[in-house]
PDB file of N, CA and C in Angstrom:
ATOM      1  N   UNK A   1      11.984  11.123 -17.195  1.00  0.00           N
ATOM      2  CA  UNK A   1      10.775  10.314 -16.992  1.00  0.00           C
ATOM      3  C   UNK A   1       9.606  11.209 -16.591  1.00  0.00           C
ATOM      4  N   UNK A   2       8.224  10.642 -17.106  1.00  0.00           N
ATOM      5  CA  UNK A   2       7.340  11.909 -16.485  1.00  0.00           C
ATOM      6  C   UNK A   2       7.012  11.111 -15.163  1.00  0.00           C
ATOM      7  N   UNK A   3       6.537  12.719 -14.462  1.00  0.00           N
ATOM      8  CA  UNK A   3       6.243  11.993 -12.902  1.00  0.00           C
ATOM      9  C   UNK A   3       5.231  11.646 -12.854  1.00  0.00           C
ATOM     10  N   UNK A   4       3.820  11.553 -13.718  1.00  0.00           N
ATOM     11  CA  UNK A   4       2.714  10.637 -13.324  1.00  0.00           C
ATOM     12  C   UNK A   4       3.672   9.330 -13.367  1.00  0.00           C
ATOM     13  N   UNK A   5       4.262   9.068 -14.532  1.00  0.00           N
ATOM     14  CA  UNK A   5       4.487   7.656 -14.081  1.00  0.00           C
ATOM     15  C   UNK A   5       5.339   7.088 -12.947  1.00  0.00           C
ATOM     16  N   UNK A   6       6.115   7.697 -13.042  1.00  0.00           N
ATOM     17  CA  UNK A   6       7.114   7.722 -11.839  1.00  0.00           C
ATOM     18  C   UNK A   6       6.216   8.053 -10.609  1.00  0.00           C
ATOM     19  N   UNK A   7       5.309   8.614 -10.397  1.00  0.00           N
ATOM     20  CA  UNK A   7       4.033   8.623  -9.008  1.00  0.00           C
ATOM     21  C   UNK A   7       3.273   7.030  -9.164  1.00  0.00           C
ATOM     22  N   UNK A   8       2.701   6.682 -10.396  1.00  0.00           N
ATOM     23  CA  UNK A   8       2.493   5.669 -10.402  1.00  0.00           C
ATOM     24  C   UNK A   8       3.010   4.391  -9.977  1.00  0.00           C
ATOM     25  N   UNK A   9       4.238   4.344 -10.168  1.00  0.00           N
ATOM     26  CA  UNK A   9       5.364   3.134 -10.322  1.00  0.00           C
ATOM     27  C   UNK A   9       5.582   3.294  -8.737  1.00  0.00           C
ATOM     28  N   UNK A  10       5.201   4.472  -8.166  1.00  0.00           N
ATOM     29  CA  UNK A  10       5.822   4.721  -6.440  1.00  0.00           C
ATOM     30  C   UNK A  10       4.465   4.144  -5.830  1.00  0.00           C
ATOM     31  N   UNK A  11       3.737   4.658  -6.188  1.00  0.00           N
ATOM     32  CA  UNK A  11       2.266   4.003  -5.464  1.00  0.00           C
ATOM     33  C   UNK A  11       1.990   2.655  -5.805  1.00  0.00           C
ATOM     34  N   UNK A  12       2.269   1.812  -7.110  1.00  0.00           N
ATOM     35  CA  UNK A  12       2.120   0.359  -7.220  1.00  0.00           C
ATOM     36  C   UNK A  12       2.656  -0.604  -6.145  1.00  0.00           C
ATOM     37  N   UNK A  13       4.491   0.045  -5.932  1.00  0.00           N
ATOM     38  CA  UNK A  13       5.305  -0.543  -5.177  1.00  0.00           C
ATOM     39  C   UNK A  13       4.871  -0.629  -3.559  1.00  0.00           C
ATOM     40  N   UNK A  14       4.619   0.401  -3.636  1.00  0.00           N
ATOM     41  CA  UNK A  14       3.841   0.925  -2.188  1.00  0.00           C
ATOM     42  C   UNK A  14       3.069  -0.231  -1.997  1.00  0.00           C
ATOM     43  N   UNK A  15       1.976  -0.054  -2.662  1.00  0.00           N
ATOM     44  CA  UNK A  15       0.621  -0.794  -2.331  1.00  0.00           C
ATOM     45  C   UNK A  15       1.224  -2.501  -2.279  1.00  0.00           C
ATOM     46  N   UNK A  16       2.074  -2.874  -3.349  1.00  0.00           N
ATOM     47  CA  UNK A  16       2.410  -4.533  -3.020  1.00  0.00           C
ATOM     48  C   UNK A  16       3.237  -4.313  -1.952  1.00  0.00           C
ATOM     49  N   UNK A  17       3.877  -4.054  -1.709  1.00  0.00           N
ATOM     50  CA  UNK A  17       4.282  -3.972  -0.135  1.00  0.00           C
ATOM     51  C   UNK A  17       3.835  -4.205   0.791  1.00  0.00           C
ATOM     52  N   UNK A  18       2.835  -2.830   1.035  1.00  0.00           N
ATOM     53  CA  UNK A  18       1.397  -3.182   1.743  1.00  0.00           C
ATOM     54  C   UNK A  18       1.166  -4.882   2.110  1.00  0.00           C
ATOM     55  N   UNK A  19       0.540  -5.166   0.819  1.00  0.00           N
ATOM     56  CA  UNK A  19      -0.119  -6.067   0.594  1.00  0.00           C
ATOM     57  C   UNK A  19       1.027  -7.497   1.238  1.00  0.00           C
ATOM     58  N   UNK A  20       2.026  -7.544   1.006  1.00  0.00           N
ATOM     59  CA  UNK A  20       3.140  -8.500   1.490  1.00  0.00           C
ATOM     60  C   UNK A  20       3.064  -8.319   2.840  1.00  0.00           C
ATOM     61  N   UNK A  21       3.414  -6.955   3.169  1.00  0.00           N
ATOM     62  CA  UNK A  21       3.015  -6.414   4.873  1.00  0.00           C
ATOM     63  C   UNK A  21       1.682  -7.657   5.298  1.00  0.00           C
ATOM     64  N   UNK A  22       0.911  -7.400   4.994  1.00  0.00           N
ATOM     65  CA  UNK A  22      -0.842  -7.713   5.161  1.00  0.00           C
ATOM     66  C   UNK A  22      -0.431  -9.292   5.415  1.00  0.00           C
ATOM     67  N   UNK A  23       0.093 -10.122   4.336  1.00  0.00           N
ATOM     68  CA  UNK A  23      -0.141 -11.606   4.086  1.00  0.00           C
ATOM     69  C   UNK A  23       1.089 -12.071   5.322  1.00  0.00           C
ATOM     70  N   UNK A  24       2.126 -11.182   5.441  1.00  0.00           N
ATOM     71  CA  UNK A  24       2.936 -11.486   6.729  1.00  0.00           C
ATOM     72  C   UNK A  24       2.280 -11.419   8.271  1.00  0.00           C
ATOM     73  N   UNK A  25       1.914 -10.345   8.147  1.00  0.00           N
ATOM     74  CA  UNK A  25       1.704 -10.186   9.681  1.00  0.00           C
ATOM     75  C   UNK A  25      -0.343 -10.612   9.918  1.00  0.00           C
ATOM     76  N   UNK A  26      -0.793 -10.665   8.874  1.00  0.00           N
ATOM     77  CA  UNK A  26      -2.115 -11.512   9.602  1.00  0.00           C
ATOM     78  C   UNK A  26      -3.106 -10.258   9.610  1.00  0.00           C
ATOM     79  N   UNK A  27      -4.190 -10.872   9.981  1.00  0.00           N
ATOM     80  CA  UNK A  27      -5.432  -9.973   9.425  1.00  0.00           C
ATOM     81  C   UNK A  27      -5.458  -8.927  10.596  1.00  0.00           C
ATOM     82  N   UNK A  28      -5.221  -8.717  11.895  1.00  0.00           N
ATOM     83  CA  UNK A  28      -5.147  -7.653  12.575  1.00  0.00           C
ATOM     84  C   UNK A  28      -4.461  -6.169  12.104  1.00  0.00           C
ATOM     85  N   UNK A  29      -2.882  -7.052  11.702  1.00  0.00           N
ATOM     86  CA  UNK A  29      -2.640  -5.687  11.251  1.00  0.00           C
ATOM     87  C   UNK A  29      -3.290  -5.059   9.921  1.00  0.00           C
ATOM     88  N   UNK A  30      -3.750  -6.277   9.064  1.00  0.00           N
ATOM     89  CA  UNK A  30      -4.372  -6.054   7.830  1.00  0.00           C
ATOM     90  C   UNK A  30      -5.499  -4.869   8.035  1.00  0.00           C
ATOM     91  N   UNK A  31      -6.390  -5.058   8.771  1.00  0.00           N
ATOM     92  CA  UNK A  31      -7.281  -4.547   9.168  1.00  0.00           C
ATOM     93  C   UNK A  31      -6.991  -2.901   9.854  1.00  0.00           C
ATOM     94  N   UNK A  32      -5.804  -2.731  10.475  1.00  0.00           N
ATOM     95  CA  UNK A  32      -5.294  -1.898  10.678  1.00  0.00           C
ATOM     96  C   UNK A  32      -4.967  -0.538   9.297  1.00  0.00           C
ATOM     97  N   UNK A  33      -3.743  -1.208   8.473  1.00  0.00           N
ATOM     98  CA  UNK A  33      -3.551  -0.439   7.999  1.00  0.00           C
ATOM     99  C   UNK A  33      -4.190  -0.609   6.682  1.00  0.00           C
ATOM    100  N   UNK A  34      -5.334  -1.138   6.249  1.00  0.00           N
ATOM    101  CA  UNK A  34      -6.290  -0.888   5.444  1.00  0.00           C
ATOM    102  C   UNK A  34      -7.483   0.002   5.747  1.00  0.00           C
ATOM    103  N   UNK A  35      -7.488   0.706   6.906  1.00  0.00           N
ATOM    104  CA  UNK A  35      -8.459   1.427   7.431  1.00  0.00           C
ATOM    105  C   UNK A  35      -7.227   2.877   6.875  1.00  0.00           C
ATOM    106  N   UNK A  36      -5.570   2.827   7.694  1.00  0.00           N
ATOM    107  CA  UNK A  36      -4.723   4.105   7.382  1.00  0.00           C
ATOM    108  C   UNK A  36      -5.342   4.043   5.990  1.00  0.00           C
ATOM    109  N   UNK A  37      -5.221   2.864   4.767  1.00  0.00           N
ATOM    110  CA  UNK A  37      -5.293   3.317   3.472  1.00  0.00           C
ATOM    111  C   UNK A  37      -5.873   4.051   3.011  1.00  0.00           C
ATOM    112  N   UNK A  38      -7.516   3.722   3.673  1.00  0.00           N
ATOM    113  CA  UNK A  38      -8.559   3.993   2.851  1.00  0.00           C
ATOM    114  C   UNK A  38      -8.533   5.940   3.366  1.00  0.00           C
ATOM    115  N   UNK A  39      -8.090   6.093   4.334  1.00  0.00           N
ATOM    116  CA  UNK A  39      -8.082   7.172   5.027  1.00  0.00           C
ATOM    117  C   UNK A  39      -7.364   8.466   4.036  1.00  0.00           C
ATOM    118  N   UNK A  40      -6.025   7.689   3.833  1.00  0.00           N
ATOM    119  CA  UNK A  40      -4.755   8.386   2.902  1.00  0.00           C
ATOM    120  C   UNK A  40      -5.643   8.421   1.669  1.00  0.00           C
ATOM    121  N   UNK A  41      -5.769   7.605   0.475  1.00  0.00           N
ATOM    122  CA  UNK A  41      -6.328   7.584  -0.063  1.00  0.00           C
ATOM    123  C   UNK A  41      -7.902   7.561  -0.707  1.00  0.00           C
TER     124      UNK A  41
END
């Protein structure tokens, strides 16, 4: 497999995660680790 995609397919999963993270625990932590994101990325 090439690894852009395989980096890709790791960072999609990542990010809905995230995002499940986010809609579970409520806009504090949202706010939290959307600040780590923007930071990382």
């Amino acid at each position: 497999m090439n690894a852009r995609i395989v980096r890709r397919t790791l960072l999609g999963a990542v990010l809905l995660a995230g995002i499940a993270v986010l809609a579970v625990y409520g806009t504090h932590a949202g706010t939290i680790l959307g600040r780590i994101g923007l930071r990382i990325f």
